[in-house]
PDB file of N, CA and C in Angstrom:
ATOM      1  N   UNK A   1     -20.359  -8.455   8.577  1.00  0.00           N
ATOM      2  CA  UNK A   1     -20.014  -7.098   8.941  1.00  0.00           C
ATOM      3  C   UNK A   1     -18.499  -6.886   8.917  1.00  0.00           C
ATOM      4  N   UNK A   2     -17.465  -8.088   9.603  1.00  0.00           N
ATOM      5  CA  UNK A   2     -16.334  -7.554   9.716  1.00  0.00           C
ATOM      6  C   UNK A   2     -15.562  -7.642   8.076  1.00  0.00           C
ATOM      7  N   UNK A   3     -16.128  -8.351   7.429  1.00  0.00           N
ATOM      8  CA  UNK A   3     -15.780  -8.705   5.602  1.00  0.00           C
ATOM      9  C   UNK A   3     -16.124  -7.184   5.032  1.00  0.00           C
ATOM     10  N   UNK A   4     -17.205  -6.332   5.136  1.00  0.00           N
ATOM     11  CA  UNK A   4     -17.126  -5.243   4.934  1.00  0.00           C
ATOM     12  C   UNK A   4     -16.404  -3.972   5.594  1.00  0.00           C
ATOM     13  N   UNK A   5     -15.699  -4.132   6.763  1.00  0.00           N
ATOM     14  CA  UNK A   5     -15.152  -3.216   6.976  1.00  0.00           C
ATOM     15  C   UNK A   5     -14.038  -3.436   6.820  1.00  0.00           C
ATOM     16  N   UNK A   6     -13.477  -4.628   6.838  1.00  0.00           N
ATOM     17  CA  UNK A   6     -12.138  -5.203   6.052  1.00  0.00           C
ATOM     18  C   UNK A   6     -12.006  -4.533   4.356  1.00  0.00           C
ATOM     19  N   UNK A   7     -12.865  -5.112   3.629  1.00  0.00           N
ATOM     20  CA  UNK A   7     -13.076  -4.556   2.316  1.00  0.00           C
ATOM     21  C   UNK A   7     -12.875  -2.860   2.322  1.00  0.00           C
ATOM     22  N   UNK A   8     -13.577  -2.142   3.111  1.00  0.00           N
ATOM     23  CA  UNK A   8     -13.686  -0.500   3.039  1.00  0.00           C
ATOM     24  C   UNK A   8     -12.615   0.118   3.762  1.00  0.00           C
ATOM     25  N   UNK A   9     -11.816  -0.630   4.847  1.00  0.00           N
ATOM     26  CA  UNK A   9      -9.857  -0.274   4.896  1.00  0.00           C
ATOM     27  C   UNK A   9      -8.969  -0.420   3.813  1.00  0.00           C
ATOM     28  N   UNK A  10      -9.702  -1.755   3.202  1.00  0.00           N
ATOM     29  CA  UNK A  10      -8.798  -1.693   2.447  1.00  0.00           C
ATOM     30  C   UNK A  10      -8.846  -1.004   0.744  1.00  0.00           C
ATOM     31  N   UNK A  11      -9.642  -1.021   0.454  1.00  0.00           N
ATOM     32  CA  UNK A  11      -9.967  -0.010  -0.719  1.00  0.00           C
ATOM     33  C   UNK A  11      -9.901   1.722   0.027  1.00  0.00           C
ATOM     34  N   UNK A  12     -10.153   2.180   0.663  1.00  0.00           N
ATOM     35  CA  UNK A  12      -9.713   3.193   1.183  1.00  0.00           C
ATOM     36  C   UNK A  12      -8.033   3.835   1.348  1.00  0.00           C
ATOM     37  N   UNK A  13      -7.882   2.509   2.001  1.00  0.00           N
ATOM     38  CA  UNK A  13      -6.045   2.894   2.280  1.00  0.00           C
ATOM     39  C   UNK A  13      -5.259   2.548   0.961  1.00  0.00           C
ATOM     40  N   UNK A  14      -5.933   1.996   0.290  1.00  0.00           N
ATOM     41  CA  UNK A  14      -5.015   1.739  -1.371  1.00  0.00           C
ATOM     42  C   UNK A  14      -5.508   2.929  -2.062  1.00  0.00           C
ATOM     43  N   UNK A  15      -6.719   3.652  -2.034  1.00  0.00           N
ATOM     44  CA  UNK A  15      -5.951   4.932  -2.758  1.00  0.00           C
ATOM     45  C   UNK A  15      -5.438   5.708  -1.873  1.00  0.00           C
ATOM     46  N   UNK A  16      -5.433   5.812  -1.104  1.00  0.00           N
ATOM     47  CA  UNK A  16      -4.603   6.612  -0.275  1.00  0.00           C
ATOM     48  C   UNK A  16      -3.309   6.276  -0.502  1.00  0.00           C
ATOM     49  N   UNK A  17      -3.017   5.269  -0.389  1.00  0.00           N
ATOM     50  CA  UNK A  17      -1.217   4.740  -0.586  1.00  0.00           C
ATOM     51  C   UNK A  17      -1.263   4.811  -2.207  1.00  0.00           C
ATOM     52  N   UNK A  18      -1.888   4.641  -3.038  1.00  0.00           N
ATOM     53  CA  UNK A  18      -1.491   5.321  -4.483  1.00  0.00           C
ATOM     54  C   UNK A  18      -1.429   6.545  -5.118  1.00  0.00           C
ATOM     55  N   UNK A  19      -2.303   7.609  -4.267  1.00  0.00           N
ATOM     56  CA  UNK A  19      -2.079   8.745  -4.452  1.00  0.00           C
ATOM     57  C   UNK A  19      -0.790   9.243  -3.640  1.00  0.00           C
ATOM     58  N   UNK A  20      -0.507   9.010  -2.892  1.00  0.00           N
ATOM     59  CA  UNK A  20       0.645   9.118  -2.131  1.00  0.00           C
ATOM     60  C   UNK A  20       1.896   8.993  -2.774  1.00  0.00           C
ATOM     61  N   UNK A  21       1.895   7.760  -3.174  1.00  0.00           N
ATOM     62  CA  UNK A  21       2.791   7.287  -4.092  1.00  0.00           C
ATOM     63  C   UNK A  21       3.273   7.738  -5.370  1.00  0.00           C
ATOM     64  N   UNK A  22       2.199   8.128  -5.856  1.00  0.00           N
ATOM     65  CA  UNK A  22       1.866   9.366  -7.055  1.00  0.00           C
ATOM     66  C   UNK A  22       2.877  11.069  -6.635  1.00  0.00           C
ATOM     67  N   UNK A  23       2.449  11.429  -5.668  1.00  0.00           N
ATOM     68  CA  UNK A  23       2.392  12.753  -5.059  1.00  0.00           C
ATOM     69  C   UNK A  23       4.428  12.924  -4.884  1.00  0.00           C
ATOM     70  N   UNK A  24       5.047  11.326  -4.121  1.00  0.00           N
ATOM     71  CA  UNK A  24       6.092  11.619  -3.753  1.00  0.00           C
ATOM     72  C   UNK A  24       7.069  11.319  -5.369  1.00  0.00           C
ATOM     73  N   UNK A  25       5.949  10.022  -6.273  1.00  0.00           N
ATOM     74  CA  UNK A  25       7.099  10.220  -7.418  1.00  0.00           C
ATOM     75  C   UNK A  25       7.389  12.157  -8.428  1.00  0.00           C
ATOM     76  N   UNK A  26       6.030  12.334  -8.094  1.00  0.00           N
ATOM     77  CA  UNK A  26       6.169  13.775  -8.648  1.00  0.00           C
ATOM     78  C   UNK A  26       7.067  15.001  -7.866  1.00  0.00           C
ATOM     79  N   UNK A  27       7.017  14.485  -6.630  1.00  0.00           N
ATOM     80  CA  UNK A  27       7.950  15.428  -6.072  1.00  0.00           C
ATOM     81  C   UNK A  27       9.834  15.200  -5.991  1.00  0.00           C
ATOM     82  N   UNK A  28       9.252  14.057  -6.428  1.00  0.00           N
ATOM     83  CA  UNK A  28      11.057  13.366  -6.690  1.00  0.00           C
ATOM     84  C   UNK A  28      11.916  13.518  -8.063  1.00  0.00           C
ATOM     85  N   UNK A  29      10.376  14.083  -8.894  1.00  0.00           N
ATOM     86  CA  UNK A  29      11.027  14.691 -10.344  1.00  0.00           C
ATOM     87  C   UNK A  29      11.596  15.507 -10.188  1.00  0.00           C
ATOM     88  N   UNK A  30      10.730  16.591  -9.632  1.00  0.00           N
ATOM     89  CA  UNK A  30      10.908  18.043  -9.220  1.00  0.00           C
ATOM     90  C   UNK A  30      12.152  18.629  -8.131  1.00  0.00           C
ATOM     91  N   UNK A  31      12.716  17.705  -7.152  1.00  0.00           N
ATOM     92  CA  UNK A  31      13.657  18.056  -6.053  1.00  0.00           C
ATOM     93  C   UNK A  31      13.434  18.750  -4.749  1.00  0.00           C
ATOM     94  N   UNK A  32      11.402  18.445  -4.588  1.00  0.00           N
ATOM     95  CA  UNK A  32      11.010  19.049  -3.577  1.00  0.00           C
ATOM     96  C   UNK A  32      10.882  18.284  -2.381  1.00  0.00           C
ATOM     97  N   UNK A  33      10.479  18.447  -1.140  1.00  0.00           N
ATOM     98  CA  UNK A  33      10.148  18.094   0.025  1.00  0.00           C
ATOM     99  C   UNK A  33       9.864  16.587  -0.464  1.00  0.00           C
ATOM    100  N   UNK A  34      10.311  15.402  -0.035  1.00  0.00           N
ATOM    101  CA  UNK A  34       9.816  13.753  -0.294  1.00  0.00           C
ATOM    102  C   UNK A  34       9.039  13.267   1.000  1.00  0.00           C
ATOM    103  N   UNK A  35       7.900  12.843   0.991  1.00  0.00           N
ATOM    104  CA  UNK A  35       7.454  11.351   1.622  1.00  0.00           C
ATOM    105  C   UNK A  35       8.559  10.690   2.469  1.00  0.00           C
ATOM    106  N   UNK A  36       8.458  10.715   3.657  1.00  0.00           N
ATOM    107  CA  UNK A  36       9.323   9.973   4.646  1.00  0.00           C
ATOM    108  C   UNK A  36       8.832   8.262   3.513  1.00  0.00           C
ATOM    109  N   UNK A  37       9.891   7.800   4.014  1.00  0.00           N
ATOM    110  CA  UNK A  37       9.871   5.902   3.130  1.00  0.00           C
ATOM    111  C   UNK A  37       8.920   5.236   4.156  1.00  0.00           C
ATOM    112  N   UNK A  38       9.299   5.813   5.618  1.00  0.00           N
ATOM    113  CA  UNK A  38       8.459   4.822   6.380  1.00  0.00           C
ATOM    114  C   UNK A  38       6.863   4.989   6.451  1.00  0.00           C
ATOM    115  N   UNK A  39       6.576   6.641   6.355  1.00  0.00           N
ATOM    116  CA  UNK A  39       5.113   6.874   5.639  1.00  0.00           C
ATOM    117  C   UNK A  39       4.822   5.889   4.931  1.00  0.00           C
ATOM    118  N   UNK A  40       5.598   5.682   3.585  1.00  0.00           N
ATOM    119  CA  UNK A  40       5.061   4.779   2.900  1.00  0.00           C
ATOM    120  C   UNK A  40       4.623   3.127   2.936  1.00  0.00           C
ATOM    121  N   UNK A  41       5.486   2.784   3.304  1.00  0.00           N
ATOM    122  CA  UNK A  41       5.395   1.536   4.646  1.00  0.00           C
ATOM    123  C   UNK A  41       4.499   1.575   5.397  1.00  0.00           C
ATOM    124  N   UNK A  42       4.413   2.822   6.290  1.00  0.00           N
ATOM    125  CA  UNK A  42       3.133   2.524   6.865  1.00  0.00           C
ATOM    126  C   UNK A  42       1.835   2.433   6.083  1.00  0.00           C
ATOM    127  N   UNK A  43       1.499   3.263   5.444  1.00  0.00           N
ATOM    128  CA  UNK A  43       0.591   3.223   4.117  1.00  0.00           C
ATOM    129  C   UNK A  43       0.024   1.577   3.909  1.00  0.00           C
ATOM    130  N   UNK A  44       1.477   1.124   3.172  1.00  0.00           N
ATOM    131  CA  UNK A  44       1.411  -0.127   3.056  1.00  0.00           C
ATOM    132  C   UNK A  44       0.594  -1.474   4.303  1.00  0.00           C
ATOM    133  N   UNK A  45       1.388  -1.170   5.055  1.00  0.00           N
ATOM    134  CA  UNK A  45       1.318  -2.217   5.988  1.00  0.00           C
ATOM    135  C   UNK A  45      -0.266  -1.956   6.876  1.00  0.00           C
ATOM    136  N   UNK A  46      -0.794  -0.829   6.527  1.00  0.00           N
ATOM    137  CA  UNK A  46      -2.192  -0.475   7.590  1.00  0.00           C
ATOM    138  C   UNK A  46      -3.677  -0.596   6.666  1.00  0.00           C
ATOM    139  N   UNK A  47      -3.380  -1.299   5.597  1.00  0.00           N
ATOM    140  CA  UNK A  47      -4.300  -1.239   5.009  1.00  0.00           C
ATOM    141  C   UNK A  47      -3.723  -0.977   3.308  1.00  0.00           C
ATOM    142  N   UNK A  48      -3.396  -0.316   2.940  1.00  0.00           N
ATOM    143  CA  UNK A  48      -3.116   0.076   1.656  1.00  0.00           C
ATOM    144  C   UNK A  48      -2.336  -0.517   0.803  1.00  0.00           C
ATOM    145  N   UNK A  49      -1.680  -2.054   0.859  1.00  0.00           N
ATOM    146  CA  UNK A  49      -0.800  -2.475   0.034  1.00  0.00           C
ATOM    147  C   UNK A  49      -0.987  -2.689  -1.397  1.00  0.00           C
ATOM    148  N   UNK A  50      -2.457  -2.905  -1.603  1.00  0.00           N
ATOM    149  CA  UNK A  50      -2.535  -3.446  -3.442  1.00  0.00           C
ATOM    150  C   UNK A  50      -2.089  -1.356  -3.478  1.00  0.00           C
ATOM    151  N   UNK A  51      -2.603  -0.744  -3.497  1.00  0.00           N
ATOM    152  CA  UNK A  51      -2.750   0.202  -3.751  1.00  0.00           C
ATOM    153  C   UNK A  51      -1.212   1.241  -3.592  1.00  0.00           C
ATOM    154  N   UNK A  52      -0.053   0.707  -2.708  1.00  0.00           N
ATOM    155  CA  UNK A  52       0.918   0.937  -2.523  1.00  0.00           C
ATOM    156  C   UNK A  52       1.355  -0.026  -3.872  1.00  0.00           C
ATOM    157  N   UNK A  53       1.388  -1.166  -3.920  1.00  0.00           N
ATOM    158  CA  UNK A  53       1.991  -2.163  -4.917  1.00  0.00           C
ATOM    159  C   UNK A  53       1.796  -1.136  -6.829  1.00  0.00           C
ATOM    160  N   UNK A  54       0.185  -1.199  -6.919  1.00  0.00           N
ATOM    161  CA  UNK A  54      -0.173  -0.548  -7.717  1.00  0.00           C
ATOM    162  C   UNK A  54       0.283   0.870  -8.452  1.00  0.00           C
ATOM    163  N   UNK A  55       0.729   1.394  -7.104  1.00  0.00           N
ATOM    164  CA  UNK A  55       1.500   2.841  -7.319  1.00  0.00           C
ATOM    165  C   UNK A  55       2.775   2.645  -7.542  1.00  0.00           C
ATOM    166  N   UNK A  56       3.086   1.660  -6.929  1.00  0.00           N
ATOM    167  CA  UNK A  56       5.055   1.629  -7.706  1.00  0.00           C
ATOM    168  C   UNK A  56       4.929   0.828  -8.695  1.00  0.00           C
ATOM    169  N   UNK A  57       4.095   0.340  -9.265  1.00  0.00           N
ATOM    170  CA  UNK A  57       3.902  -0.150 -10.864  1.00  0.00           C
ATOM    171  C   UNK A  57       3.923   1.063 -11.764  1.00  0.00           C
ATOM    172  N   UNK A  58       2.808   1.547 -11.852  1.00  0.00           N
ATOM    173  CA  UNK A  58       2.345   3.040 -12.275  1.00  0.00           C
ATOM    174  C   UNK A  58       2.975   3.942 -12.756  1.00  0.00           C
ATOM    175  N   UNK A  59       3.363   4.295 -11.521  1.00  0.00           N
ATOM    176  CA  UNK A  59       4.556   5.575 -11.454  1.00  0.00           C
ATOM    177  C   UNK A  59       5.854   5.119 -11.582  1.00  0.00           C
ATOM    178  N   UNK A  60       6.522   3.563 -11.449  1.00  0.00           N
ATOM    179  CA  UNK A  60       7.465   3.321 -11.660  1.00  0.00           C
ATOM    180  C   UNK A  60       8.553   4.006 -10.224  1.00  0.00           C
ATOM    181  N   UNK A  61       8.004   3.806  -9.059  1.00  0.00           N
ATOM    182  CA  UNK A  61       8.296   4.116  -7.838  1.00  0.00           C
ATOM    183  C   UNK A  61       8.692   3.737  -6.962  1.00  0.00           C
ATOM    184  N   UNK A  62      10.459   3.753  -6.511  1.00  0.00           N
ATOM    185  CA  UNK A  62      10.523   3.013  -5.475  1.00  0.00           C
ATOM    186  C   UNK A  62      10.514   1.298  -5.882  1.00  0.00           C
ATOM    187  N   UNK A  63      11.100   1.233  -7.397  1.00  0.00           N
ATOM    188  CA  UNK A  63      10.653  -0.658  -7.795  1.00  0.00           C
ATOM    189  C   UNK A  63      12.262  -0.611  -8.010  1.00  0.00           C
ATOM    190  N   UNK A  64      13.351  -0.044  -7.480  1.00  0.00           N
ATOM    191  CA  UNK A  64      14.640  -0.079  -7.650  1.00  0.00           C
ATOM    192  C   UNK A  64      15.197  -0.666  -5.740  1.00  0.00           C
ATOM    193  N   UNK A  65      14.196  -0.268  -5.466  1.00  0.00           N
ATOM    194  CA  UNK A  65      14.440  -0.785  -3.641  1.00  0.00           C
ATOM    195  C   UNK A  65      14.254  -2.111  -2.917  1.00  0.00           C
ATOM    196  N   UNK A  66      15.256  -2.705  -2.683  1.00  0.00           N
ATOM    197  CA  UNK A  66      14.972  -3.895  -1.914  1.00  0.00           C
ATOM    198  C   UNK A  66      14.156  -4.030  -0.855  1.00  0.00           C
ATOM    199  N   UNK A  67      14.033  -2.744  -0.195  1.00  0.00           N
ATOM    200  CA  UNK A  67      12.747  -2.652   0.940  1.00  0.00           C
ATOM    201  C   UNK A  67      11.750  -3.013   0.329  1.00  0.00           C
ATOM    202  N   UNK A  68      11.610  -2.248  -0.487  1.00  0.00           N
ATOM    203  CA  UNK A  68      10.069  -1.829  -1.184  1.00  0.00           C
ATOM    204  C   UNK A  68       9.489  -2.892  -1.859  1.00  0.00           C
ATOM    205  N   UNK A  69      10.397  -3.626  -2.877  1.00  0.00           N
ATOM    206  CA  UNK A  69      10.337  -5.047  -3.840  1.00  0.00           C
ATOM    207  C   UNK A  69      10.227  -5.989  -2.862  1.00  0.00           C
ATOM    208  N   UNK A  70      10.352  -6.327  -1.633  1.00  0.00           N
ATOM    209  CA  UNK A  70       9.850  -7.468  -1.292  1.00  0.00           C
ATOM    210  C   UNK A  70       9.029  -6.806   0.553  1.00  0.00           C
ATOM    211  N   UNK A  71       9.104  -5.820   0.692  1.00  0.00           N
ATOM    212  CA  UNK A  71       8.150  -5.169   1.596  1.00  0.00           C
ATOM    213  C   UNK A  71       6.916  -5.089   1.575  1.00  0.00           C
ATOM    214  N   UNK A  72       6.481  -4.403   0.182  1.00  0.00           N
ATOM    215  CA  UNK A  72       5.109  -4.158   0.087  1.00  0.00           C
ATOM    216  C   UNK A  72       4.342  -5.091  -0.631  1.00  0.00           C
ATOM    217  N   UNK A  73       4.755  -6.191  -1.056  1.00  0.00           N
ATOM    218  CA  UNK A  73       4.096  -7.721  -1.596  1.00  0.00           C
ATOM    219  C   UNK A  73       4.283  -8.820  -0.047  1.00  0.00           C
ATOM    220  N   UNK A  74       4.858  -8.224   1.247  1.00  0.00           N
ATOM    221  CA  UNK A  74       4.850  -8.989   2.345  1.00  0.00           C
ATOM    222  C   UNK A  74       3.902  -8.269   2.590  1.00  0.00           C
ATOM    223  N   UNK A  75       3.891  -7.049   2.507  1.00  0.00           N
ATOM    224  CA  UNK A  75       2.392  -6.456   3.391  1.00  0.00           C
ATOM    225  C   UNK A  75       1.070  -6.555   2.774  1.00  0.00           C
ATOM    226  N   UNK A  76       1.321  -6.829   1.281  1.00  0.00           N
ATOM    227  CA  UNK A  76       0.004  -7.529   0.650  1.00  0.00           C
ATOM    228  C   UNK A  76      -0.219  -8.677   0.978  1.00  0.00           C
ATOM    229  N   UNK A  77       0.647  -9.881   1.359  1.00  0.00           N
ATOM    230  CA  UNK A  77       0.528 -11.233   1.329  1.00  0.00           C
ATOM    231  C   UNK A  77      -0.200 -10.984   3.137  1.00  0.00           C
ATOM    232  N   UNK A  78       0.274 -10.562   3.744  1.00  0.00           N
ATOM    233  CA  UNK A  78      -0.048  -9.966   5.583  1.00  0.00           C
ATOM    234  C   UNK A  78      -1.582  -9.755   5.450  1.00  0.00           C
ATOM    235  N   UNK A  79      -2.045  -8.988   4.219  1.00  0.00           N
ATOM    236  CA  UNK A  79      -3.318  -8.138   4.206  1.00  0.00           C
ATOM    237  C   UNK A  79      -4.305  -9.304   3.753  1.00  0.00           C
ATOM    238  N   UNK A  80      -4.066 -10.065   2.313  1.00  0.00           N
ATOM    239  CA  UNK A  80      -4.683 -10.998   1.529  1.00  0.00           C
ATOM    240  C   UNK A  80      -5.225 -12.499   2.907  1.00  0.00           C
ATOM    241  N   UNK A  81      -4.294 -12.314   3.766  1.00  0.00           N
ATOM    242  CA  UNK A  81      -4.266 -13.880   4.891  1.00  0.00           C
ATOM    243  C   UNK A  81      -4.936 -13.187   5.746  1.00  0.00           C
ATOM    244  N   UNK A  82      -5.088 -11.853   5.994  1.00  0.00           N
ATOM    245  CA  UNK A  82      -6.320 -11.270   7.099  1.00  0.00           C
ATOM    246  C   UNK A  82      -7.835 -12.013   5.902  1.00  0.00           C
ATOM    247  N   UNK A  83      -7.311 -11.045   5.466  1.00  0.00           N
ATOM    248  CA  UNK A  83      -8.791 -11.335   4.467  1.00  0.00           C
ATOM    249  C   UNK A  83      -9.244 -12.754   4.829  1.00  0.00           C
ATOM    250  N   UNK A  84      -8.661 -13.548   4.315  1.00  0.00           N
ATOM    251  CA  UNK A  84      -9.128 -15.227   4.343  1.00  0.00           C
ATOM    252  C   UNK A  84      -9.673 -15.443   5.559  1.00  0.00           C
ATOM    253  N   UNK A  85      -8.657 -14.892   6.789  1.00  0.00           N
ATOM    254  CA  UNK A  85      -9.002 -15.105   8.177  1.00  0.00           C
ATOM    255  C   UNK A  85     -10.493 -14.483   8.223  1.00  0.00           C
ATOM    256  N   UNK A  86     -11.123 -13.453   7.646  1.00  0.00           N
ATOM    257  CA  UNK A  86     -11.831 -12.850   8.456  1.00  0.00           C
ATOM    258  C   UNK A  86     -13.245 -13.138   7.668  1.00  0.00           C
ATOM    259  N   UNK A  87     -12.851 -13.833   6.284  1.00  0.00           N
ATOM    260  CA  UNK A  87     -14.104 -14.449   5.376  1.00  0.00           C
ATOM    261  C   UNK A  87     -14.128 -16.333   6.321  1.00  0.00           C
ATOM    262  N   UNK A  88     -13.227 -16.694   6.135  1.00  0.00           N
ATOM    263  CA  UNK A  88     -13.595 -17.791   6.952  1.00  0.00           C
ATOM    264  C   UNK A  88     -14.042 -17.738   8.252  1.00  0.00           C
ATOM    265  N   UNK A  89     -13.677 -16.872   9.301  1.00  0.00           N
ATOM    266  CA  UNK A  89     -14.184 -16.736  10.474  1.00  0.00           C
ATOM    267  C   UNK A  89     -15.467 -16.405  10.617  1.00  0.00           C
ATOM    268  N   UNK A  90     -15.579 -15.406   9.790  1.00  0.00           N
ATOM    269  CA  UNK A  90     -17.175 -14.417  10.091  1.00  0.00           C
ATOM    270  C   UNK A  90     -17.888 -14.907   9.299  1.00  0.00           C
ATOM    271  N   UNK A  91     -17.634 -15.491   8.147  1.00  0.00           N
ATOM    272  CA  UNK A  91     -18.797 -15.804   7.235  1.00  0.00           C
ATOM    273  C   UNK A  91     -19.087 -17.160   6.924  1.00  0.00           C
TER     274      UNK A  91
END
């Protein structure tokens, strides 16, 4: 049970953090209203990192930032070691 609700945060919050990611590179073309950074971070860090990672591939987003370049592959590596924890524990 907890391997599936692990799985459905986290496919959930990765498109969420890639559409997101999407939404603020388009608004950063344009010169409109931006995505607070720490939104995005949070994004990242609560579930959404492949999907944060994925979106600054993509869109080419935010891969010029030292936060971001080694932030959101810590919050994947954070997310990937739950995982393990929670397939070895529960299952």
């Amino acid at each position: 049970m907890m391997i599936k609700i692990y799985a459905a945060v986290t496919i959930v919050m990765s498109v969420i953090a890639f559409a997101v990611y999407g939404i603020d590179k388009r608004r950063a073309r344009f010169g409109k209203w931006r995505i607070p950074e720490s939104t995005l971070f949070l994004l990242a860090f609560c579930g959404g990192a492949f999907g944060a990672l994925a979106g600054m591939k993509f869109f080419r987003h935010k891969t010029k930032k030292p936060s971001f370049v080694f932030g959101v592959p810590f919050a994947m590596a954070l997310w990937v070691i739950l995982g393990i924890f929670i397939y070895t524990r529960f299952i």
